[in-house]
Structure formats: structure tokens, C-alpha cells
ModelCIF file with pLDDT and N, C-alpha, C, O atoms, coordinates in Angstrom:
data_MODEL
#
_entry.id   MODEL 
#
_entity.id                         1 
_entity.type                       polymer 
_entity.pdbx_number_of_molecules   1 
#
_entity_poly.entity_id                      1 
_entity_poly.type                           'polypeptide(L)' 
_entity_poly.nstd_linkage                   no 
_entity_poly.nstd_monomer                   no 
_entity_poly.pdbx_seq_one_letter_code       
;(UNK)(UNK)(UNK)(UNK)(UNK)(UNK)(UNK)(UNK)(UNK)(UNK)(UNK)(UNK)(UNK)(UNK)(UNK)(UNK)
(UNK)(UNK)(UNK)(UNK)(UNK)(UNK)(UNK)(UNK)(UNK)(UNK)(UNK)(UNK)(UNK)(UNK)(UNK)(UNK)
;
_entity_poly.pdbx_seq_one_letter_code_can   XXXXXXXXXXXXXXXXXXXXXXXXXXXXXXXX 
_entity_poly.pdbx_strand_id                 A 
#
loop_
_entity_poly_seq.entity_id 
_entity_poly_seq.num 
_entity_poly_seq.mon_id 
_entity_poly_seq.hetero 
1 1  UNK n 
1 2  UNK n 
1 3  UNK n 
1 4  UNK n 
1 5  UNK n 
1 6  UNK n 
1 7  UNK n 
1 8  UNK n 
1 9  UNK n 
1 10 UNK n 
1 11 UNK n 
1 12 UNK n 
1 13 UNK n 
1 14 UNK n 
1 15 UNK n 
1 16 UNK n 
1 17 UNK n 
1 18 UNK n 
1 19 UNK n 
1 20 UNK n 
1 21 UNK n 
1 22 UNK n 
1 23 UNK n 
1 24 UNK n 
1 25 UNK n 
1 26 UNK n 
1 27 UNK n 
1 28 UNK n 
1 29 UNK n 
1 30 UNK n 
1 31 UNK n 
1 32 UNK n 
#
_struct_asym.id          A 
_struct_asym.entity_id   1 
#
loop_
_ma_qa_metric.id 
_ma_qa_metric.mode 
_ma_qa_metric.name 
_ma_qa_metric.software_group_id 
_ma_qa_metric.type 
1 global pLDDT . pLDDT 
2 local  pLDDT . pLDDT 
#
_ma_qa_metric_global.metric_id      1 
_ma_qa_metric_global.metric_value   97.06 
_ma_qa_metric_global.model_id       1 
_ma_qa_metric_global.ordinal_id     1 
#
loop_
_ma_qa_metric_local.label_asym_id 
_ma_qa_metric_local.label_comp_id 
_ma_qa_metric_local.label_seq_id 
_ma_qa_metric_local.metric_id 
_ma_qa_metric_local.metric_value 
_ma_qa_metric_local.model_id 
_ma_qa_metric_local.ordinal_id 
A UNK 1  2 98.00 1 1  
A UNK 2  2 97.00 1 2  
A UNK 3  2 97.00 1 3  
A UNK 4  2 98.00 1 4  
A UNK 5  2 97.00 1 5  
A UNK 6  2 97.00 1 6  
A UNK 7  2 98.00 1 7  
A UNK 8  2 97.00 1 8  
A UNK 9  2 97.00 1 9  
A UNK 10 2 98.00 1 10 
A UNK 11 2 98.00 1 11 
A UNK 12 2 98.00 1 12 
A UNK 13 2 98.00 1 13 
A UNK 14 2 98.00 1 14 
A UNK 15 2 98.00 1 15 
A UNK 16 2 98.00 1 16 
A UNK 17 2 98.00 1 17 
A UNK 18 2 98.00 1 18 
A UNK 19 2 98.00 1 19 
A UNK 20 2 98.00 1 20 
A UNK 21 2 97.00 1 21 
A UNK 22 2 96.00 1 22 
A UNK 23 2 96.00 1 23 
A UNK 24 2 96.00 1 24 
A UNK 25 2 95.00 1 25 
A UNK 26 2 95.00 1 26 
A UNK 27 2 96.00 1 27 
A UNK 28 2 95.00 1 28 
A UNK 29 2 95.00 1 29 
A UNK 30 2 96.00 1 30 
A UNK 31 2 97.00 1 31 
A UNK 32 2 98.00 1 32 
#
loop_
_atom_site.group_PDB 
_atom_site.id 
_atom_site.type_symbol 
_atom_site.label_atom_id 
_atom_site.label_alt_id 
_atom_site.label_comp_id 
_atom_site.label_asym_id 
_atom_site.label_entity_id 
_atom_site.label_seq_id 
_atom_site.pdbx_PDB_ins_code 
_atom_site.Cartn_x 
_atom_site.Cartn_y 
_atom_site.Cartn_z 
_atom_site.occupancy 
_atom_site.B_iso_or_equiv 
_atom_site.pdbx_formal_charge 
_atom_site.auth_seq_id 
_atom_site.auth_comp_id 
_atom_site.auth_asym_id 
_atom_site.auth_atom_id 
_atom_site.pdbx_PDB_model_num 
ATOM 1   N N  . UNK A 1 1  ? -11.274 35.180 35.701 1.00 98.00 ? 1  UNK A N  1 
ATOM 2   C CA . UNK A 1 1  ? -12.126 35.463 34.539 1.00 98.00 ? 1  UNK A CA 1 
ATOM 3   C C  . UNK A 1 1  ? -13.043 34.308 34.179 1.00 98.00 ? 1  UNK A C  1 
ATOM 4   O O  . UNK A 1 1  ? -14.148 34.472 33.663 1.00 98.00 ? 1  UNK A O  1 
ATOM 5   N N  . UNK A 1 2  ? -12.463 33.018 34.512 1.00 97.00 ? 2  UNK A N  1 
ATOM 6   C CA . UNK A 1 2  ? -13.473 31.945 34.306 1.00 97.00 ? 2  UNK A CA 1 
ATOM 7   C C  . UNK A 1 2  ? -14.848 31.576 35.114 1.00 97.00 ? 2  UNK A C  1 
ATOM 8   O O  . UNK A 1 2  ? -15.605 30.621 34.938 1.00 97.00 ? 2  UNK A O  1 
ATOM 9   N N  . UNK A 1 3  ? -14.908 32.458 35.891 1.00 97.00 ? 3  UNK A N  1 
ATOM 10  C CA . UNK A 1 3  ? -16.268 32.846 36.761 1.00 97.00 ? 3  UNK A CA 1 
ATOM 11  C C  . UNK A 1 3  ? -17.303 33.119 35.904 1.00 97.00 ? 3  UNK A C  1 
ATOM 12  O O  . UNK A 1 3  ? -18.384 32.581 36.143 1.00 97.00 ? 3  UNK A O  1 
ATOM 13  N N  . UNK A 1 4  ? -17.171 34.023 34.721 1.00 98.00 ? 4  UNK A N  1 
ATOM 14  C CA . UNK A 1 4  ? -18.166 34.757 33.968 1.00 98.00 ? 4  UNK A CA 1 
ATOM 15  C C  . UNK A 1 4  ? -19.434 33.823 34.000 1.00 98.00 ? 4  UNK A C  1 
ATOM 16  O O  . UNK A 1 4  ? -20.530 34.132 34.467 1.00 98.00 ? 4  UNK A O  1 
ATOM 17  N N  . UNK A 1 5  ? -19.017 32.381 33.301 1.00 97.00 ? 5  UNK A N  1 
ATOM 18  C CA . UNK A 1 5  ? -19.996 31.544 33.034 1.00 97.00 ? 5  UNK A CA 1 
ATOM 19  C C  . UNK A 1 5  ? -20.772 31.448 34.185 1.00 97.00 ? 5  UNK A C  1 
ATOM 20  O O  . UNK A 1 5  ? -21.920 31.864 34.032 1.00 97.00 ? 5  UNK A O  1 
ATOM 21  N N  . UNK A 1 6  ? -20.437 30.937 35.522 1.00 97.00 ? 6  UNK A N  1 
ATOM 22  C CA . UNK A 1 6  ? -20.842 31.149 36.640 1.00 97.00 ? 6  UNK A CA 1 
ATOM 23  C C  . UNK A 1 6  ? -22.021 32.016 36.966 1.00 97.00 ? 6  UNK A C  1 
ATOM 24  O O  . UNK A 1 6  ? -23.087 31.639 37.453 1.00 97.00 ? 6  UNK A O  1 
ATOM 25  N N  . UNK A 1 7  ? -21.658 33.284 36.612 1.00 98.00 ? 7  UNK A N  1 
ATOM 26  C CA . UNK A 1 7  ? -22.663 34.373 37.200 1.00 98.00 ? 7  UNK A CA 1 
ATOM 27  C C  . UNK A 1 7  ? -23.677 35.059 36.305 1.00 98.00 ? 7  UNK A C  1 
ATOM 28  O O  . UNK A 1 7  ? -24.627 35.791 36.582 1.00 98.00 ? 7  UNK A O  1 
ATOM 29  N N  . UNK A 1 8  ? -23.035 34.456 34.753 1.00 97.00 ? 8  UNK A N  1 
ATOM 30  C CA . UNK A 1 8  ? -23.971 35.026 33.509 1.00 97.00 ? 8  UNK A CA 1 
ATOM 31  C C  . UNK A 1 8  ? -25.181 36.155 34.232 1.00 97.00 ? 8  UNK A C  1 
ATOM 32  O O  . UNK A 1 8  ? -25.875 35.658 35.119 1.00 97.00 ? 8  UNK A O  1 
ATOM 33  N N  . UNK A 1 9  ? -25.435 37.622 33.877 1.00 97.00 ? 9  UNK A N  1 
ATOM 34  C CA . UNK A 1 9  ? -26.395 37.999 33.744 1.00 97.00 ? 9  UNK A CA 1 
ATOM 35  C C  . UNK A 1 9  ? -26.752 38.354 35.440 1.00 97.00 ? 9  UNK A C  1 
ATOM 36  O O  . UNK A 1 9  ? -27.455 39.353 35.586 1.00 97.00 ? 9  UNK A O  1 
ATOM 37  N N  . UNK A 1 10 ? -26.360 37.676 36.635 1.00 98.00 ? 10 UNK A N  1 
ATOM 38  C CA . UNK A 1 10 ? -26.734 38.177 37.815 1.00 98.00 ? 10 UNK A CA 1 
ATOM 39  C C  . UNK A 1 10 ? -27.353 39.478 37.397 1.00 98.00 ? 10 UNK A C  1 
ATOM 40  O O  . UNK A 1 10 ? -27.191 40.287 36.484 1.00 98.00 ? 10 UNK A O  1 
ATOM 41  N N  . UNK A 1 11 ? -28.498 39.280 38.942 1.00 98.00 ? 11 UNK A N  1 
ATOM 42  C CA . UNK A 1 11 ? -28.326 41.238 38.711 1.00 98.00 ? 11 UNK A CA 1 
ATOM 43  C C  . UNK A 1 11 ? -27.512 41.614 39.596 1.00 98.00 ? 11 UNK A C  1 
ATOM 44  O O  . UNK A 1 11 ? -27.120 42.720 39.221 1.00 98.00 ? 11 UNK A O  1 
ATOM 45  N N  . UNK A 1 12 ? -27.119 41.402 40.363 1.00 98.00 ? 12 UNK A N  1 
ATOM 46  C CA . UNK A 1 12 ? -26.035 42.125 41.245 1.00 98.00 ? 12 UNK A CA 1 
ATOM 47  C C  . UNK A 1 12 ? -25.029 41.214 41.589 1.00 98.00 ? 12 UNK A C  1 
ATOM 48  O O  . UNK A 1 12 ? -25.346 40.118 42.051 1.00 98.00 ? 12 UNK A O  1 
ATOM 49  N N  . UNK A 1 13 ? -23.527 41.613 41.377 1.00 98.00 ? 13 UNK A N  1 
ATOM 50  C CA . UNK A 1 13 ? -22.441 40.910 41.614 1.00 98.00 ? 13 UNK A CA 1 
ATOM 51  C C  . UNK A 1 13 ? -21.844 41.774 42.711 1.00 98.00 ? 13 UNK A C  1 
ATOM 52  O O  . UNK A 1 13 ? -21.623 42.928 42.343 1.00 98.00 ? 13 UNK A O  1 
ATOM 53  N N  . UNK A 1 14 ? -21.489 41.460 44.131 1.00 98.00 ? 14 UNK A N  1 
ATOM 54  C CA . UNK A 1 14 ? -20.701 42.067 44.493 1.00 98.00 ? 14 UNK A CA 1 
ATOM 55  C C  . UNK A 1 14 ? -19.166 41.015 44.621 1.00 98.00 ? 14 UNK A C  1 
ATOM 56  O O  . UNK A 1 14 ? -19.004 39.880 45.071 1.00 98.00 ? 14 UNK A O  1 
ATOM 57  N N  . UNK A 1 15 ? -18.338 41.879 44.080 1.00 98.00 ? 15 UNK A N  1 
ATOM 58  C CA . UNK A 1 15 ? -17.372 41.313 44.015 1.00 98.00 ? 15 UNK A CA 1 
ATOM 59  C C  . UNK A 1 15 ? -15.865 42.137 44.748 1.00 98.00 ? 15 UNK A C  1 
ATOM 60  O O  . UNK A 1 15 ? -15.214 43.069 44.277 1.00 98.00 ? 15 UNK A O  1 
ATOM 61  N N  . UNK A 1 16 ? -15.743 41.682 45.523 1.00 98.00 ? 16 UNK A N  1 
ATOM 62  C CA . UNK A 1 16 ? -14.259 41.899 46.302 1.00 98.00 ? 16 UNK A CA 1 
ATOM 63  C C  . UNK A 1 16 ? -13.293 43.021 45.496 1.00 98.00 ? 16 UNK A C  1 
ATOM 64  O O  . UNK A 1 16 ? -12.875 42.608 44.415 1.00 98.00 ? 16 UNK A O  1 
ATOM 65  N N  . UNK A 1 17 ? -12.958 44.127 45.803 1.00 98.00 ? 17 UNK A N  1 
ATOM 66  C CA . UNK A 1 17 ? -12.172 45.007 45.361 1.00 98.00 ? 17 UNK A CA 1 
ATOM 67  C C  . UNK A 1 17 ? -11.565 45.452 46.540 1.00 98.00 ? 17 UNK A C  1 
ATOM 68  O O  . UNK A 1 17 ? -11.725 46.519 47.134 1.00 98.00 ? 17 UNK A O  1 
ATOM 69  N N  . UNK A 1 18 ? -10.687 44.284 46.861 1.00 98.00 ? 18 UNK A N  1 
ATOM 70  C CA . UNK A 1 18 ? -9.511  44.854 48.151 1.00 98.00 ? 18 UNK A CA 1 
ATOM 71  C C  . UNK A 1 18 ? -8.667  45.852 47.661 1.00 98.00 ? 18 UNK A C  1 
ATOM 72  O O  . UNK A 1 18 ? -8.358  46.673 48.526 1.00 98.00 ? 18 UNK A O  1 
ATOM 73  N N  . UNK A 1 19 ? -8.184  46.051 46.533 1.00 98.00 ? 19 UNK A N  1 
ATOM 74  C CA . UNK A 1 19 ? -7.152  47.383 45.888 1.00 98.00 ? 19 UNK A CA 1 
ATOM 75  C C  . UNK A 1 19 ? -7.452  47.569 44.802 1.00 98.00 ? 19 UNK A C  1 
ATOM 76  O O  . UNK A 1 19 ? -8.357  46.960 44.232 1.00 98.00 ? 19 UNK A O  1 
ATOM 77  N N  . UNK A 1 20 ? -6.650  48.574 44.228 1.00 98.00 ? 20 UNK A N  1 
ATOM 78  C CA . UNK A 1 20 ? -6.693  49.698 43.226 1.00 98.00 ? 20 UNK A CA 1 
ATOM 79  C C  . UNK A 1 20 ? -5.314  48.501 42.236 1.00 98.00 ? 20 UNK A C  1 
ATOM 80  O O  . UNK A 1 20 ? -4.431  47.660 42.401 1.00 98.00 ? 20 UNK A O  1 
ATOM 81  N N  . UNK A 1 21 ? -5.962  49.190 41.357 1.00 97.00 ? 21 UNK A N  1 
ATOM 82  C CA . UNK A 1 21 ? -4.679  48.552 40.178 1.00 97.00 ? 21 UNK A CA 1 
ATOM 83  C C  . UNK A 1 21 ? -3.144  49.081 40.737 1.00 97.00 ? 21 UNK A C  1 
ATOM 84  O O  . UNK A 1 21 ? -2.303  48.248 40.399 1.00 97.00 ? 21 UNK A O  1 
ATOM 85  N N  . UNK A 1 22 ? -2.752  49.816 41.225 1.00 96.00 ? 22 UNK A N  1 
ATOM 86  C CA . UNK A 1 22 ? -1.646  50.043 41.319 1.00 96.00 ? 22 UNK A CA 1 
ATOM 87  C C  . UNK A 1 22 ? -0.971  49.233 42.560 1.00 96.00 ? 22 UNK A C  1 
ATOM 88  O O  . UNK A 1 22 ? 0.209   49.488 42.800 1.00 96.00 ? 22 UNK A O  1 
ATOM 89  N N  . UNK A 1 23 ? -1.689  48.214 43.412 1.00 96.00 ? 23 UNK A N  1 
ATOM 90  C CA . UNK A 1 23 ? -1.555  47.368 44.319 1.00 96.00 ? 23 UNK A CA 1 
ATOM 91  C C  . UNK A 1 23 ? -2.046  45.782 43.726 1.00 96.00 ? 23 UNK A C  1 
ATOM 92  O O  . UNK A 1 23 ? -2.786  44.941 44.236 1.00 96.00 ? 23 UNK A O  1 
ATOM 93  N N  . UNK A 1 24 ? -1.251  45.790 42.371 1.00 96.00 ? 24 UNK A N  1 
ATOM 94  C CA . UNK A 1 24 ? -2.232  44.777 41.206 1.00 96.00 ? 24 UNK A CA 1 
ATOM 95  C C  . UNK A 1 24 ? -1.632  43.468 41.923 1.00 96.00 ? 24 UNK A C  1 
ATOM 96  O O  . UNK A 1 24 ? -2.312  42.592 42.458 1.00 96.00 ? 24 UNK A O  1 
ATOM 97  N N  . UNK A 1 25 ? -0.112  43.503 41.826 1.00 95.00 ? 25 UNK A N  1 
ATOM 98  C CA . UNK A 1 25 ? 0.738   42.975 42.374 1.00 95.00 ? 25 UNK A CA 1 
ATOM 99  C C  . UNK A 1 25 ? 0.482   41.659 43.912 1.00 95.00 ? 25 UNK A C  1 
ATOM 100 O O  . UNK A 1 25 ? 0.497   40.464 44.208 1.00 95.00 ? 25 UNK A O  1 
ATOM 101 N N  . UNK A 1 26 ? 0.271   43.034 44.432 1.00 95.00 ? 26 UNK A N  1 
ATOM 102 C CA . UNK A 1 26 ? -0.320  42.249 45.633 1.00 95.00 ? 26 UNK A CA 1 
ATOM 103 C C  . UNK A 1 26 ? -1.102  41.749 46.070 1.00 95.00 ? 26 UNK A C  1 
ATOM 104 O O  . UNK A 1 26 ? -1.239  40.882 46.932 1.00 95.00 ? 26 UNK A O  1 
ATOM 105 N N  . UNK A 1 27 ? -2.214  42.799 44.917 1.00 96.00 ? 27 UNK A N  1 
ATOM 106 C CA . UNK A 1 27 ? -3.012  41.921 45.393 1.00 96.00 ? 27 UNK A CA 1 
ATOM 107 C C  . UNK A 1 27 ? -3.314  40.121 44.842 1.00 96.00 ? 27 UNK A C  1 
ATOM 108 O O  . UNK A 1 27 ? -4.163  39.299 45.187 1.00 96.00 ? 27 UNK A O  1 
ATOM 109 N N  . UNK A 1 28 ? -2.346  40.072 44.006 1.00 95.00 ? 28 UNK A N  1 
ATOM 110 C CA . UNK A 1 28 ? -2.442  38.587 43.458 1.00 95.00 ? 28 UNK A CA 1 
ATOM 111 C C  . UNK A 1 28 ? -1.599  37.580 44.093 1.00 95.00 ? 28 UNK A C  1 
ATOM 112 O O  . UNK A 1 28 ? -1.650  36.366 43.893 1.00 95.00 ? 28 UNK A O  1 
ATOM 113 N N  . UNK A 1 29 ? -0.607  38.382 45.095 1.00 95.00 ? 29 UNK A N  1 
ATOM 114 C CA . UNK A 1 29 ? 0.250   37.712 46.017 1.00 95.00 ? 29 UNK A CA 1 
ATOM 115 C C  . UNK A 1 29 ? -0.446  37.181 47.367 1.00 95.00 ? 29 UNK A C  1 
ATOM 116 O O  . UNK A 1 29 ? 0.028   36.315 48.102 1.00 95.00 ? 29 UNK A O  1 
ATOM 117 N N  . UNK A 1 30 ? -1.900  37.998 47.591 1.00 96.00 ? 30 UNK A N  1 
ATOM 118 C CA . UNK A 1 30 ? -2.469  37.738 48.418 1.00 96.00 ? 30 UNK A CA 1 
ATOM 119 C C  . UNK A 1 30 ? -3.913  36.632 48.158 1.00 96.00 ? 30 UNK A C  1 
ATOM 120 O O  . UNK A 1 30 ? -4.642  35.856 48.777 1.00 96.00 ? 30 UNK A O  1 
ATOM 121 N N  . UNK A 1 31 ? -3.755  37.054 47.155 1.00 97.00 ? 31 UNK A N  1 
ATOM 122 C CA . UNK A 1 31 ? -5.568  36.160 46.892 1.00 97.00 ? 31 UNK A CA 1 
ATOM 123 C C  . UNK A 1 31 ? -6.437  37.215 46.789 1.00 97.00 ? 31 UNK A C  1 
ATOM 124 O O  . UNK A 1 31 ? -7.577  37.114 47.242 1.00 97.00 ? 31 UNK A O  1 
ATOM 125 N N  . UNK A 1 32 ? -6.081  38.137 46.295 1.00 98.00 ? 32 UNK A N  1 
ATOM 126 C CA . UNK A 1 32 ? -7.212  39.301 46.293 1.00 98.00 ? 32 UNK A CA 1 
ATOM 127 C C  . UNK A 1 32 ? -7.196  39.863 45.025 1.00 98.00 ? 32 UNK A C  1 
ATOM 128 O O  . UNK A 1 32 ? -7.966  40.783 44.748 1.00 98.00 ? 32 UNK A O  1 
#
């Protein structure tokens, strides 16, 4: 979440969505 400042306003963020919330887990076990 501390990125925000970072990207203020971009127009386009693409940002990494390796899983779905229900793989929330893992994906924080992984770096994702």
C-alpha cells in the first residue's frame, strides 16, 4: 500500500494480479 505515493495519479498502472482473493494466503507466501 505504500506504493500509492509512488505512482500518484499514473494513467495506467498495470499491476500484477497473480490470484483471486481466495488464494490471498498464498499469494503473500509467495510474493504475489
Amino acid at each position: 500500500p505504500e506504493l500509492a505515493d509512488e505512482i500518484r495519479g499514473a494513467d495506467l498502472l498495470m499491476h500484477e494480479t497473480t490470484y483471486t482473493s481466495n488464494y490471498e494466503k498464498e499469494a503473500e507466501q509467495r510474493g504475489h
